[in-house]
N, C-alpha and C. Protein backbone atom coordinates (compact mmCIF):
# COMPACT_ATOMS: atom_id res chain seq x y z
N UNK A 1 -1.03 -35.92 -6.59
CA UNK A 1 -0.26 -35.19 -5.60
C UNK A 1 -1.02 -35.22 -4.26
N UNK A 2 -0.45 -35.43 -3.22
CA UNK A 2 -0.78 -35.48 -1.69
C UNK A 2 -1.23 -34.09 -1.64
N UNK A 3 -2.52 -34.12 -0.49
CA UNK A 3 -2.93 -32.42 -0.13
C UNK A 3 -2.02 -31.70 0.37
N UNK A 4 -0.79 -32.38 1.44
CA UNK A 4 0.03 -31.97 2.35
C UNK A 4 0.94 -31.06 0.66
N UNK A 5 1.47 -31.56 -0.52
CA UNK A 5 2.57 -31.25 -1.25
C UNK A 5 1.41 -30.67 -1.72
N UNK A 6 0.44 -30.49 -2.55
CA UNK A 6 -0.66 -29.25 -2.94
C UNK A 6 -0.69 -27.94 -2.48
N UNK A 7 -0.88 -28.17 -0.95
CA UNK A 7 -0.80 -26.86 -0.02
C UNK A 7 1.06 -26.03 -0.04
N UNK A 8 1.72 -26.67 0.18
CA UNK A 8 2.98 -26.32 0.17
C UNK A 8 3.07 -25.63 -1.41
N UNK A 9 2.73 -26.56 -2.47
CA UNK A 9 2.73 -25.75 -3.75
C UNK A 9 2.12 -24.30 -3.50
N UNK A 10 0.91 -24.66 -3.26
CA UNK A 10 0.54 -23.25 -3.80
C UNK A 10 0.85 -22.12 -3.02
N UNK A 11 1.20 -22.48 -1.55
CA UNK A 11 2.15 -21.34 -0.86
C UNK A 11 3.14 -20.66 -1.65
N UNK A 12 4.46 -21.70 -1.92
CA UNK A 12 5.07 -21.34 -2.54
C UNK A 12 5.36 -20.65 -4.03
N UNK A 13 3.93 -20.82 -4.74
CA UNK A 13 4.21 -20.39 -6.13
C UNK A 13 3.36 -19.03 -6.23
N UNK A 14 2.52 -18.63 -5.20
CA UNK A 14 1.43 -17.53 -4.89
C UNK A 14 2.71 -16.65 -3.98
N UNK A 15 3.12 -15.75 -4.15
CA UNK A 15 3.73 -14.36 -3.05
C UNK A 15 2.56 -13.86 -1.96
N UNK A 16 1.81 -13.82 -2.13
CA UNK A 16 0.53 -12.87 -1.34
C UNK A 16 -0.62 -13.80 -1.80
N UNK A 17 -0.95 -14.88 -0.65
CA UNK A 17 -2.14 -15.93 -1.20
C UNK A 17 -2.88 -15.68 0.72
N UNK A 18 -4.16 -15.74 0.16
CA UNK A 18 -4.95 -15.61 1.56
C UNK A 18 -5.83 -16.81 1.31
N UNK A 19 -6.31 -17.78 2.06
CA UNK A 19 -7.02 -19.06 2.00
C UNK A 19 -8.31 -18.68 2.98
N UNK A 20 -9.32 -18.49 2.34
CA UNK A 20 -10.74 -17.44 3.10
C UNK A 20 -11.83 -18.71 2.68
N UNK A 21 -12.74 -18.26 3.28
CA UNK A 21 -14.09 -18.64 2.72
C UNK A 21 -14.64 -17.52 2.25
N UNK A 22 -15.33 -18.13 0.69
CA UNK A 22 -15.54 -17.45 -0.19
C UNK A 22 -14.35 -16.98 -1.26
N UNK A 23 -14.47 -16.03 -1.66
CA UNK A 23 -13.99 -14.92 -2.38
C UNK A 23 -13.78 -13.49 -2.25
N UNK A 24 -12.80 -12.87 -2.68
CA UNK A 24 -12.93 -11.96 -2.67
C UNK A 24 -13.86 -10.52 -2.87
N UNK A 25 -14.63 -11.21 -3.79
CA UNK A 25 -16.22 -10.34 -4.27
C UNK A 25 -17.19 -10.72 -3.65
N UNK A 26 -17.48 -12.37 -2.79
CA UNK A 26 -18.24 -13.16 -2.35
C UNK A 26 -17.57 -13.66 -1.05
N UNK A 27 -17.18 -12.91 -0.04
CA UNK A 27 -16.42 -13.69 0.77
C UNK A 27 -17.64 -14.27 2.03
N UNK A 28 -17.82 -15.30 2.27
CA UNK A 28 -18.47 -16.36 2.58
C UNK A 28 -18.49 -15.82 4.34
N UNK A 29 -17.59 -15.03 5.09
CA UNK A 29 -17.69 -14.92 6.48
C UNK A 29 -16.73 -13.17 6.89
N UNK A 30 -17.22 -12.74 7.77
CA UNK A 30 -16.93 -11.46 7.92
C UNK A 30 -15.63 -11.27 7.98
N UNK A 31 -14.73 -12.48 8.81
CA UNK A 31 -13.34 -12.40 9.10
C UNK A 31 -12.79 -12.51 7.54
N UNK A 32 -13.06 -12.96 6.77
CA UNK A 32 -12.52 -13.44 5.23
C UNK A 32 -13.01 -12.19 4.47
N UNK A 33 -13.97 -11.39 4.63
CA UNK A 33 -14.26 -10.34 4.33
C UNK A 33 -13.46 -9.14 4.31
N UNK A 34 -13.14 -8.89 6.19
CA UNK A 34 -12.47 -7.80 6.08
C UNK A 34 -11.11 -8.13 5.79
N UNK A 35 -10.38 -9.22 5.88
CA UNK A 35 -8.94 -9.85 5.24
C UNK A 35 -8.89 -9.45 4.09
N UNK A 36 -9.82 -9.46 3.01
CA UNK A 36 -9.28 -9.15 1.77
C UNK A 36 -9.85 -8.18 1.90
N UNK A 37 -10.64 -7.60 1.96
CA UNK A 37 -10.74 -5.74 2.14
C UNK A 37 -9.41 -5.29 2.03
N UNK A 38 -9.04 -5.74 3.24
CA UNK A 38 -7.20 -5.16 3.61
C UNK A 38 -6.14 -5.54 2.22
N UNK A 39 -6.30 -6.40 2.00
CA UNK A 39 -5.66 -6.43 0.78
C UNK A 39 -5.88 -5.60 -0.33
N UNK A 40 -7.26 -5.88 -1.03
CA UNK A 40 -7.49 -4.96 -1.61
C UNK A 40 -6.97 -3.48 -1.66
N UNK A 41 -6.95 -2.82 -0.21
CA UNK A 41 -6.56 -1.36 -0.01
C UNK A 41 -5.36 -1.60 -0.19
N UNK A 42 -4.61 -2.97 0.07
CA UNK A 42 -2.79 -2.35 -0.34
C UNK A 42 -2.74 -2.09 -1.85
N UNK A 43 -3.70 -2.80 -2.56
CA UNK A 43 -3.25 -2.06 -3.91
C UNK A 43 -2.57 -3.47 -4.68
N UNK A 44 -2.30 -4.28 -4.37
CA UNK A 44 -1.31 -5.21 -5.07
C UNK A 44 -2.33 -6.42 -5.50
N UNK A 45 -1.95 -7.19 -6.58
CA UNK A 45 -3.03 -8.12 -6.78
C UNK A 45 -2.49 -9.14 -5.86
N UNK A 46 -3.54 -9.97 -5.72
CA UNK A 46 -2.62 -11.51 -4.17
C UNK A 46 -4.02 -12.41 -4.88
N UNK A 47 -3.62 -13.76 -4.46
CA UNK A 47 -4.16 -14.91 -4.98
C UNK A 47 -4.58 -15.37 -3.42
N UNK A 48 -6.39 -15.87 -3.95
CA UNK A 48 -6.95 -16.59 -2.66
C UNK A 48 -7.46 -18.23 -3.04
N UNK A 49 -7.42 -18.58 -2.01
CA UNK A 49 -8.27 -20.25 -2.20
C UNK A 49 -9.25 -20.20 -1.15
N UNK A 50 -10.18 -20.49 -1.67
CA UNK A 50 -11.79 -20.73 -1.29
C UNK A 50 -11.53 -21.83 -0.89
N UNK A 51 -11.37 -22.13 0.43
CA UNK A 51 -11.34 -23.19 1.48
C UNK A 51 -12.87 -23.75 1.71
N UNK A 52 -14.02 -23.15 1.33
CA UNK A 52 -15.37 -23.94 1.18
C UNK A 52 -15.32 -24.95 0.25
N UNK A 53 -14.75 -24.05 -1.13
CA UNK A 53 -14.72 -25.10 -2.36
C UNK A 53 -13.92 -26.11 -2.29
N UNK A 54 -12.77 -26.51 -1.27
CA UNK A 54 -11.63 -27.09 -1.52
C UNK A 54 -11.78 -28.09 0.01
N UNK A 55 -12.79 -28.76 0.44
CA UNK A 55 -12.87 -29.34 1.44
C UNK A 55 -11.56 -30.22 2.43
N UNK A 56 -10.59 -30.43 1.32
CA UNK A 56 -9.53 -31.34 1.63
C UNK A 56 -8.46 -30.26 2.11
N UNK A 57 -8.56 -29.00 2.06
CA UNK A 57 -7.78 -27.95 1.71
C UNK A 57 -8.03 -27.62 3.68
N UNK A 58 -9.25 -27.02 3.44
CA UNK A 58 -9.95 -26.99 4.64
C UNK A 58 -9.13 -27.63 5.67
N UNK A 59 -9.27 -28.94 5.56
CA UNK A 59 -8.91 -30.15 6.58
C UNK A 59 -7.92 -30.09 6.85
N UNK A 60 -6.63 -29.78 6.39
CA UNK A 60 -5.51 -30.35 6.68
C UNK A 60 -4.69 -28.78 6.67
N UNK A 61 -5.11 -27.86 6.00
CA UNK A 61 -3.91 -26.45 6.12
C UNK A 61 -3.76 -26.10 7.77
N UNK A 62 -4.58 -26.15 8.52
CA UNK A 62 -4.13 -26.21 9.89
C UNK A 62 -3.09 -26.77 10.15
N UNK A 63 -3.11 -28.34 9.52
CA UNK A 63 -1.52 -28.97 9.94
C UNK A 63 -0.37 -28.65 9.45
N UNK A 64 -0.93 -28.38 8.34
CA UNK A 64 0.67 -27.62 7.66
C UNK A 64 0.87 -25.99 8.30
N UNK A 65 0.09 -25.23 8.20
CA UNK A 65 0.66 -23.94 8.98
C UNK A 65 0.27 -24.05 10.53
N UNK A 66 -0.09 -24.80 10.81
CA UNK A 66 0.01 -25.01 12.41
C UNK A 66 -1.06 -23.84 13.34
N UNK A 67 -1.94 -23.25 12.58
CA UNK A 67 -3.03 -22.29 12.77
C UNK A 67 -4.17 -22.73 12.95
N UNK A 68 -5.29 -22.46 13.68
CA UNK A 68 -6.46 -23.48 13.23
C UNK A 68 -7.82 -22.60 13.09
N UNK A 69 -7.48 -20.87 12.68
CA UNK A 69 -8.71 -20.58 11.90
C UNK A 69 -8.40 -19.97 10.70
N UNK A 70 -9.59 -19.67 10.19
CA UNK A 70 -9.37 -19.27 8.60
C UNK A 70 -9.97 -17.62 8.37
N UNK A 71 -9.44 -16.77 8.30
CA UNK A 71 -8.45 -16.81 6.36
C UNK A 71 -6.93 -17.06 7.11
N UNK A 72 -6.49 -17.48 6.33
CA UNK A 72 -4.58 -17.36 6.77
C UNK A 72 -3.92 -16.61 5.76
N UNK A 73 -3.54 -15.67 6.13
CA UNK A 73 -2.38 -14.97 4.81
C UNK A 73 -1.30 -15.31 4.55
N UNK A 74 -0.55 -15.83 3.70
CA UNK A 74 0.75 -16.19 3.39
C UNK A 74 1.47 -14.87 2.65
N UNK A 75 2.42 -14.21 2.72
CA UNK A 75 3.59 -13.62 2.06
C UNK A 75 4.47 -14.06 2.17
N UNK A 76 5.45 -14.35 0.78
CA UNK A 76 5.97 -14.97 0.85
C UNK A 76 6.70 -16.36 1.45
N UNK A 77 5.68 -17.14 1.52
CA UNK A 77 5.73 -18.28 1.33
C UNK A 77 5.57 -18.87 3.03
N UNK A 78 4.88 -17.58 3.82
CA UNK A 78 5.48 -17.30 5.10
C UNK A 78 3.80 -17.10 6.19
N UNK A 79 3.71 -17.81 7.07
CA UNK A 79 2.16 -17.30 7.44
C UNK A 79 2.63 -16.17 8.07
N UNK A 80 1.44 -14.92 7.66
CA UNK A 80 1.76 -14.19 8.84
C UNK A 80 0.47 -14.11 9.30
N UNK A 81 -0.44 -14.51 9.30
CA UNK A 81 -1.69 -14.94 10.43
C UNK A 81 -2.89 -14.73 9.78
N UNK A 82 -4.15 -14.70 10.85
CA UNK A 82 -5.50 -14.70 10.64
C UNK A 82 -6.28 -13.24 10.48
N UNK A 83 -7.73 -12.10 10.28
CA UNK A 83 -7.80 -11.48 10.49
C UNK A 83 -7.69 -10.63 11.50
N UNK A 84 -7.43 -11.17 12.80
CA UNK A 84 -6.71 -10.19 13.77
C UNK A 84 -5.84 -9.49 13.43
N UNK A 85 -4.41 -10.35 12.88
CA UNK A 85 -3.17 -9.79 12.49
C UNK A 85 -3.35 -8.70 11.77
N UNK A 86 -3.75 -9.52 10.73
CA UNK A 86 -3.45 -8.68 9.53
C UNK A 86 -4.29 -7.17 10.12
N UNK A 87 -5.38 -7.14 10.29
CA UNK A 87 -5.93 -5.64 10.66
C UNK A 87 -5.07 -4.81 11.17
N UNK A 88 -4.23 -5.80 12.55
CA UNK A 88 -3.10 -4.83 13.27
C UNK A 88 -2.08 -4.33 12.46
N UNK A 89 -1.34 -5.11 11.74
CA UNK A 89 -0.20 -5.01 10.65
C UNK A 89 -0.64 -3.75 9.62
N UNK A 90 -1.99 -3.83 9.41
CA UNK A 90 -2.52 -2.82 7.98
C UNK A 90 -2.25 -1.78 9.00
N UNK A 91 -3.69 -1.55 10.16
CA UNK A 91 -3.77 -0.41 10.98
C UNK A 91 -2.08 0.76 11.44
N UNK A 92 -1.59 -0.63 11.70
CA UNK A 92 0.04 -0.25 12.11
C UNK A 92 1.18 0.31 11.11
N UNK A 93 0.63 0.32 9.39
CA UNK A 93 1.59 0.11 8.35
C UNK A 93 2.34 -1.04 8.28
N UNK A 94 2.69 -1.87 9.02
CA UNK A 94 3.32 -2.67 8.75
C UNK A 94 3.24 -4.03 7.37
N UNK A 95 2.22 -3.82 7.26
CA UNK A 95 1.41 -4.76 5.99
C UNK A 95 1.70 -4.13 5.00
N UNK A 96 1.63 -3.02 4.89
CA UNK A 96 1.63 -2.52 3.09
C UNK A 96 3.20 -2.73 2.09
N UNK A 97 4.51 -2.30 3.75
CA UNK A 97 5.54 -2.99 2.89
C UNK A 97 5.62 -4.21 2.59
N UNK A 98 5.48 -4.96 3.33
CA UNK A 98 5.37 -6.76 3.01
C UNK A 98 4.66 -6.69 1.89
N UNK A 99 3.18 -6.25 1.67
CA UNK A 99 3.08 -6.40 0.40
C UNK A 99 3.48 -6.20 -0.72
N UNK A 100 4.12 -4.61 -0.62
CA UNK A 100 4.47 -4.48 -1.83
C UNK A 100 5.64 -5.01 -2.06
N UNK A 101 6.58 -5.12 -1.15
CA UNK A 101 7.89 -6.24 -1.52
C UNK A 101 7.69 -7.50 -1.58
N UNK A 102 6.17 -8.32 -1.66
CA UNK A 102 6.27 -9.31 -2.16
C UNK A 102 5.45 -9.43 -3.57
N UNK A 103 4.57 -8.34 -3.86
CA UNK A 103 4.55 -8.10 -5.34
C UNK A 103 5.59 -7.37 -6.40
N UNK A 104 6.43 -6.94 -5.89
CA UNK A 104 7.69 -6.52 -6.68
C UNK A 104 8.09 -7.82 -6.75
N UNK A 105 8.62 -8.50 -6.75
CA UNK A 105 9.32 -9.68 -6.17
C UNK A 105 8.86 -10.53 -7.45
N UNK A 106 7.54 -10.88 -7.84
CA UNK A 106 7.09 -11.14 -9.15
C UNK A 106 6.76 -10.17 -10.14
N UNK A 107 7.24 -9.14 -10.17
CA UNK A 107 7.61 -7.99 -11.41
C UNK A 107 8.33 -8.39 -12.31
């Protein structure tokens, strides 16, 4: 499978996927840090890809979501941005419904 149809997969089959360096327990840079922090506090489980481990992943998700730093959050199948955003969206409430209507969604 092409990286370009890889990346599109796993958008689409993940509801709440964040693509960080590191991990969630180990997150590799402060911005990827406090990104899943924020997640974490919504409460919902969400799926990440370690863009260190995945060098090809790295390279090319810029072209497909058209963003060019990392973590990127996807809900539903959808970027809604980098740790700037998301802080504003949490800070604002606006994040916690998206999340939880995209973990209902796989209930």
């Amino acid at each position: 499978m092409d990286i370009m149809e890889t990346i599109k997969e796993q958008i689409e089959s993940n509801p709440i996927l964040i693509y960080m360096k590191g991990s969630p327990d180990q997150p590799q840079c402060g911005f990827s840090a406090k990104s899943s922090q924020i997640l974490m506090a919504c409460g919902e489980k969400f799926s990440y890809i370690d863009i260190l481990a995945n060098p090809e992943i790295r390279a090319n998700l810029p072209k497909h979501s058209d963003w060019p730093t990392f973590p990127q959050l996807f809900i539903d199948g959808e970027l809604v941005g980098g740790c700037d955003i998301i802080t504003e969206m949490y800070e604002s409430g606006e994040l916690q419904p998206m999340i939880a209507g995209a973990a209902k969604s796989t209930a």
